[in-house]
Every structure is written in C-alpha cells, then in structure tokens.
C-alpha atoms as a PDB file:
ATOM      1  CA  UNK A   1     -63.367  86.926  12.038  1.00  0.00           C
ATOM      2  CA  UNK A   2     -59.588  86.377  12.291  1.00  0.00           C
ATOM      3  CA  UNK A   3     -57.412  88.177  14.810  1.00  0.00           C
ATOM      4  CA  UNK A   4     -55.653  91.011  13.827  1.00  0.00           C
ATOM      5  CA  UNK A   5     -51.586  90.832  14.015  1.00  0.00           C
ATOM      6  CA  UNK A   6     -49.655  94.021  12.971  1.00  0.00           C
ATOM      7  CA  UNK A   7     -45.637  93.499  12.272  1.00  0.00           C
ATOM      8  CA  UNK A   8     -43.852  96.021  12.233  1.00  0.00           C
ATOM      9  CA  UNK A   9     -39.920  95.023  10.772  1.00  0.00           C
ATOM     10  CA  UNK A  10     -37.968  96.988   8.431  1.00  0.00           C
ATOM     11  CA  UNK A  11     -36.517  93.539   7.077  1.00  0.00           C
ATOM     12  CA  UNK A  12     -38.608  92.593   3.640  1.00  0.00           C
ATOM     13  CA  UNK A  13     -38.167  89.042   4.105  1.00  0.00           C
ATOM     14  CA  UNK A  14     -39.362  88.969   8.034  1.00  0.00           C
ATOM     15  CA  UNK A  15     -42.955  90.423   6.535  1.00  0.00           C
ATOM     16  CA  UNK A  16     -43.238  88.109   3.808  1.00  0.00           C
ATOM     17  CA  UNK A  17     -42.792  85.606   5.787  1.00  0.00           C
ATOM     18  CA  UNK A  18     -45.018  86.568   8.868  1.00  0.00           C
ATOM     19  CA  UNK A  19     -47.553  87.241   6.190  1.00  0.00           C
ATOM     20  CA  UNK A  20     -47.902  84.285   4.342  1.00  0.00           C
ATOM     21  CA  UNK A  21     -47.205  82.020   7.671  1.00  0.00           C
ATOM     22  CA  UNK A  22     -49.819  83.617  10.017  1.00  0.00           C
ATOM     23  CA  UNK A  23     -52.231  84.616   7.165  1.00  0.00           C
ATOM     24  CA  UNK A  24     -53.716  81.264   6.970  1.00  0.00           C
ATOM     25  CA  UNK A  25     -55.013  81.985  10.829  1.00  0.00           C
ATOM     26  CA  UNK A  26     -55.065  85.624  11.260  1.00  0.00           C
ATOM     27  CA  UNK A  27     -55.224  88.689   9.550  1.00  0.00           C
ATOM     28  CA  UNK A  28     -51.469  90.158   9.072  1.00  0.00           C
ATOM     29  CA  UNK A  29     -50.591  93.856   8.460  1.00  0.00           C
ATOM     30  CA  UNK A  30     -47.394  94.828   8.157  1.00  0.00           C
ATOM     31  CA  UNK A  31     -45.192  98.004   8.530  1.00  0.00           C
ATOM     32  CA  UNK A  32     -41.551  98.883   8.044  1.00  0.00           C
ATOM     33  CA  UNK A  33     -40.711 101.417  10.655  1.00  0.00           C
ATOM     34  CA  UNK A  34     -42.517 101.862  13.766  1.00  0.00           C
ATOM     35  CA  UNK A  35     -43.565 105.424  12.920  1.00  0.00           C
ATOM     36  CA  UNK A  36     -45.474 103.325  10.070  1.00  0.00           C
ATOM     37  CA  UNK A  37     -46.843 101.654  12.898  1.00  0.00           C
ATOM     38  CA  UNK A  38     -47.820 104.309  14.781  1.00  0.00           C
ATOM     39  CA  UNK A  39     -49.833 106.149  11.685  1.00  0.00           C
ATOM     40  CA  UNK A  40     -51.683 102.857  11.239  1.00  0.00           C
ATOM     41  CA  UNK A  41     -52.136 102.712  14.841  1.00  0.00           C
ATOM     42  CA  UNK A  42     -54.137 105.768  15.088  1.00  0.00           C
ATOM     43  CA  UNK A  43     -57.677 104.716  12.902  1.00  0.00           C
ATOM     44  CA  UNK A  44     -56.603 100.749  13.703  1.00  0.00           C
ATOM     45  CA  UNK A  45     -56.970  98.498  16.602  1.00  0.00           C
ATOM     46  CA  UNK A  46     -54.761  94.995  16.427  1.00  0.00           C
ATOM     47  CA  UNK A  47     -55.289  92.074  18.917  1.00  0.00           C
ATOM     48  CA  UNK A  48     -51.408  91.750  18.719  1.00  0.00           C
ATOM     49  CA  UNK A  49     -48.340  93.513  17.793  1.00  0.00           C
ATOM     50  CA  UNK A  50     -44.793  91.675  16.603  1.00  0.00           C
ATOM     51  CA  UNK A  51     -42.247  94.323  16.720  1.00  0.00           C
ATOM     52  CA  UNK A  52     -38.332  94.539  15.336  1.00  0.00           C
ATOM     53  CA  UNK A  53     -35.925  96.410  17.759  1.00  0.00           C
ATOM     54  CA  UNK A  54     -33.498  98.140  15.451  1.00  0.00           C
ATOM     55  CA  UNK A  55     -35.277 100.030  12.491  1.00  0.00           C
ATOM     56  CA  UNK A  56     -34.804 103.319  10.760  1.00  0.00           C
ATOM     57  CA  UNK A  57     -36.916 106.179  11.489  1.00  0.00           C
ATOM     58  CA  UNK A  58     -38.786 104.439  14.808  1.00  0.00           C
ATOM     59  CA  UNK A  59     -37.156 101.925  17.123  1.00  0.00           C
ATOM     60  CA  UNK A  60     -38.621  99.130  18.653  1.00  0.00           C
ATOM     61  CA  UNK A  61     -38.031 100.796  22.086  1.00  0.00           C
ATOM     62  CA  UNK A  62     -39.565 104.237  20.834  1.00  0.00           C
ATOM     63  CA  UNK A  63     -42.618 102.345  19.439  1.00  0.00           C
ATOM     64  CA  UNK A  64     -43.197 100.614  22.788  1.00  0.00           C
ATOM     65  CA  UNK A  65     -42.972 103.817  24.859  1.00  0.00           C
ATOM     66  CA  UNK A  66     -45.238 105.514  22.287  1.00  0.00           C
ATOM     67  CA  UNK A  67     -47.917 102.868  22.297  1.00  0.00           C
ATOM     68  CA  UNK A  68     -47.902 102.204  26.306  1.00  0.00           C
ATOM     69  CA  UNK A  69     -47.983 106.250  26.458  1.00  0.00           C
ATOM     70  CA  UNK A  70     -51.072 106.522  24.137  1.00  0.00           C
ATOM     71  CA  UNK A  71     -53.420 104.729  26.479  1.00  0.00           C
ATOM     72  CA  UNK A  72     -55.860 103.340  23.872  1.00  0.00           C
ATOM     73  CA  UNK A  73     -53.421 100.646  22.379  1.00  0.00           C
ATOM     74  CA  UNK A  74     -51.082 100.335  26.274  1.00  0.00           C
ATOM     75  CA  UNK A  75     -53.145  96.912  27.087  1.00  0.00           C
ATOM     76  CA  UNK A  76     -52.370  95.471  23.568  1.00  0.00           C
ATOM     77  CA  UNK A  77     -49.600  92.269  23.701  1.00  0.00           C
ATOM     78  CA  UNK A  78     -46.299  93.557  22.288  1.00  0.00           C
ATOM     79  CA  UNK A  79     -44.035  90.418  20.916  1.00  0.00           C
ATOM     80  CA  UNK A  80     -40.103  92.177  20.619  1.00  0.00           C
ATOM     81  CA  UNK A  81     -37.985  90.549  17.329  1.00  0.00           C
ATOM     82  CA  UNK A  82     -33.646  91.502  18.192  1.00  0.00           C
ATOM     83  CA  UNK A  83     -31.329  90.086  15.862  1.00  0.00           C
ATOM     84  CA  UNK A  84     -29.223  90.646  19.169  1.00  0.00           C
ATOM     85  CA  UNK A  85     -29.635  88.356  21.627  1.00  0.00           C
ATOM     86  CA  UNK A  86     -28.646  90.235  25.200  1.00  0.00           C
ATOM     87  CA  UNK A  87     -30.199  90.390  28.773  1.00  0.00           C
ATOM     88  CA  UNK A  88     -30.226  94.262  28.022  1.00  0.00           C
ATOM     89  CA  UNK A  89     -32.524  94.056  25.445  1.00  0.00           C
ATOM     90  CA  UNK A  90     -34.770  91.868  26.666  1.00  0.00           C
ATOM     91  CA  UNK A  91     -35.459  93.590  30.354  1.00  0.00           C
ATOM     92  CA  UNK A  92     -35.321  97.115  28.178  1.00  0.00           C
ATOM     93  CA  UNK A  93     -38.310  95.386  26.557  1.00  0.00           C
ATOM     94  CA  UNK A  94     -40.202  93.710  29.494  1.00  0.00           C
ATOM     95  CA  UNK A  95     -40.104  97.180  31.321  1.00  0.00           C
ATOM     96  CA  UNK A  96     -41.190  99.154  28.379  1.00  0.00           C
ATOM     97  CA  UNK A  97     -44.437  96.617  27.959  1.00  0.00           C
ATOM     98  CA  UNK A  98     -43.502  93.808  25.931  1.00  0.00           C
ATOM     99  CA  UNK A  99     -44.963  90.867  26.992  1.00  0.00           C
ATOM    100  CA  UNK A 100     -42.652  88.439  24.960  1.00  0.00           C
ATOM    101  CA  UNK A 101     -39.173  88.528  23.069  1.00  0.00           C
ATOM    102  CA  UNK A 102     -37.360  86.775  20.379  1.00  0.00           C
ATOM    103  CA  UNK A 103     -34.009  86.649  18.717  1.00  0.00           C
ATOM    104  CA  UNK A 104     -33.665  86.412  14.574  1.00  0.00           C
ATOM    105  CA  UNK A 105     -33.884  84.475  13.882  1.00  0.00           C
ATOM    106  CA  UNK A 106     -36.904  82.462  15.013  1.00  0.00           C
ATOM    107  CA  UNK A 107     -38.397  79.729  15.031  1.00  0.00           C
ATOM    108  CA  UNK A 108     -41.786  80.039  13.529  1.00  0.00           C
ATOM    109  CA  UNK A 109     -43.640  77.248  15.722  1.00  0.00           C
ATOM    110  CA  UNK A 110     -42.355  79.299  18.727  1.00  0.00           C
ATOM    111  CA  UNK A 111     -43.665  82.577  17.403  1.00  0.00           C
ATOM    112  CA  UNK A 112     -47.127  80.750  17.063  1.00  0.00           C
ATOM    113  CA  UNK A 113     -47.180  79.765  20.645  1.00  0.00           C
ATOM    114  CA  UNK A 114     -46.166  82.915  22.175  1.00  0.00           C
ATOM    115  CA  UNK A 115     -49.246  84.313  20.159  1.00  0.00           C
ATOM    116  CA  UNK A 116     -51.598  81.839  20.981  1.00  0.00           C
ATOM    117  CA  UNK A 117     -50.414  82.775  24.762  1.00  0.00           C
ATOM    118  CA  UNK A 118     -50.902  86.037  24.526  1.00  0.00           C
ATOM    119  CA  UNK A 119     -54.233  86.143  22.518  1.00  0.00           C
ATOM    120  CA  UNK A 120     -55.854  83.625  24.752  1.00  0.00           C
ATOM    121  CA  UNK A 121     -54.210  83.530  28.026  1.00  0.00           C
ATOM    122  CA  UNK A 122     -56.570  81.824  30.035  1.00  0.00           C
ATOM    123  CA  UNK A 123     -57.844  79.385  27.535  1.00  0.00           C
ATOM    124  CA  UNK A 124     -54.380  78.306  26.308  1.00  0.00           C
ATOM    125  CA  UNK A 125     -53.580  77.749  29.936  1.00  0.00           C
ATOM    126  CA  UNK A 126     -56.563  74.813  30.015  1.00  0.00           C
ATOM    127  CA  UNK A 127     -55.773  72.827  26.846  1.00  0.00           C
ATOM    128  CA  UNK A 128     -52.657  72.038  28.485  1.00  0.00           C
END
C-alpha cells in the first residue's frame, strides 16, 4: 500500500504536478484551501502533508495551528510551500509544526527527499 500525501495549494498547476510526479510512488490527494484540508482531514489520516502558505479561505499558518491543535493529526509531518522566500516565514512555520519548508518554486528532486526524510526518518538516515 502506498503512502498517503495530501497537498493542499490553491495554485492548479502545483496539484497537477504533485499529482502526477508523486503518484507513481504514493497516493496523492489534493485540496485547494486549507479549510478543504481540514474537512478531508476529519474521516482521513495522511502519512504526510505538503502545504501552500498564502491561500484563500485557510492559510498555511491557520491550517498548521488547526492540525497541531486537533491532536489526532499534531504528530503528522507538515512540508510548508511560500512563493516568498523570508526567515519570517520559515521560523513562523518551524514553530507552528512544520517539519520542512520550501520556496516556489521547487525543485521536485528536493521535494522527494524531504519526504523520504520525513516518512522514514530512521531508515533514510542508514542508506546514507
């Protein structure tokens, strides 16, 4: 069974492509708005979350707070997308619970990594 990945971005093209590159490894769902998130949140469980910052209706920073606050999803890895690239941001997003951050746009080998990492943290750590 393949891991489960939602993305959440309000950005058409960002979901495509998150869809058709990580569906060949993992199961992709994807969301516009983080209150889309949230509602599939509530009957789903993910092994990962990729999450834009600045969407209509839900931020990335709301969703984050939301998600840590609900106590059945506040272990899941959080991966932050910001077409803004500041410090701000990214310590905003560590302290909220994100595990990982990265500015749009991306490079999709990266992306990959950081999921690997945060999927399988200990056994990434020994194929190296």
């Amino acid at each position: 069974m393949k891991p489960k990945i939602l993305v959440i971005d309000d950005e058409q093209s960002i979901r495509l492509l998150l869809e058709n590159y990580l569906g060949k490894n993992y199961e992709v769902v994807s969301k516009s708005n983080g209150e889309e998130g949230l509602i599939w949140l509530e009957k789903n469980i993910p092994n990962l979350i990729i999450c834009d910052i600045q969407m209509p209706k839900m931020d990335g920073y709301e969703f984050i707070e939301r998600v840590r606050a609900s106590g059945f999803h506040k272990h899941t890895p959080i991966i932050m997308l910001s077409g803004e690239e500041s410090s701000e941001s990214r310590v905003r997003c560590y302290r909220l619970g994100a595990q990982d951050f990265l500015v749009k746009p991306f490079n999709v080998l990266e992306l990959e990594e950081l999921i690997k990492k945060n999927l399988n943290p200990i056994h990434y750590a020994i194929e190296w």
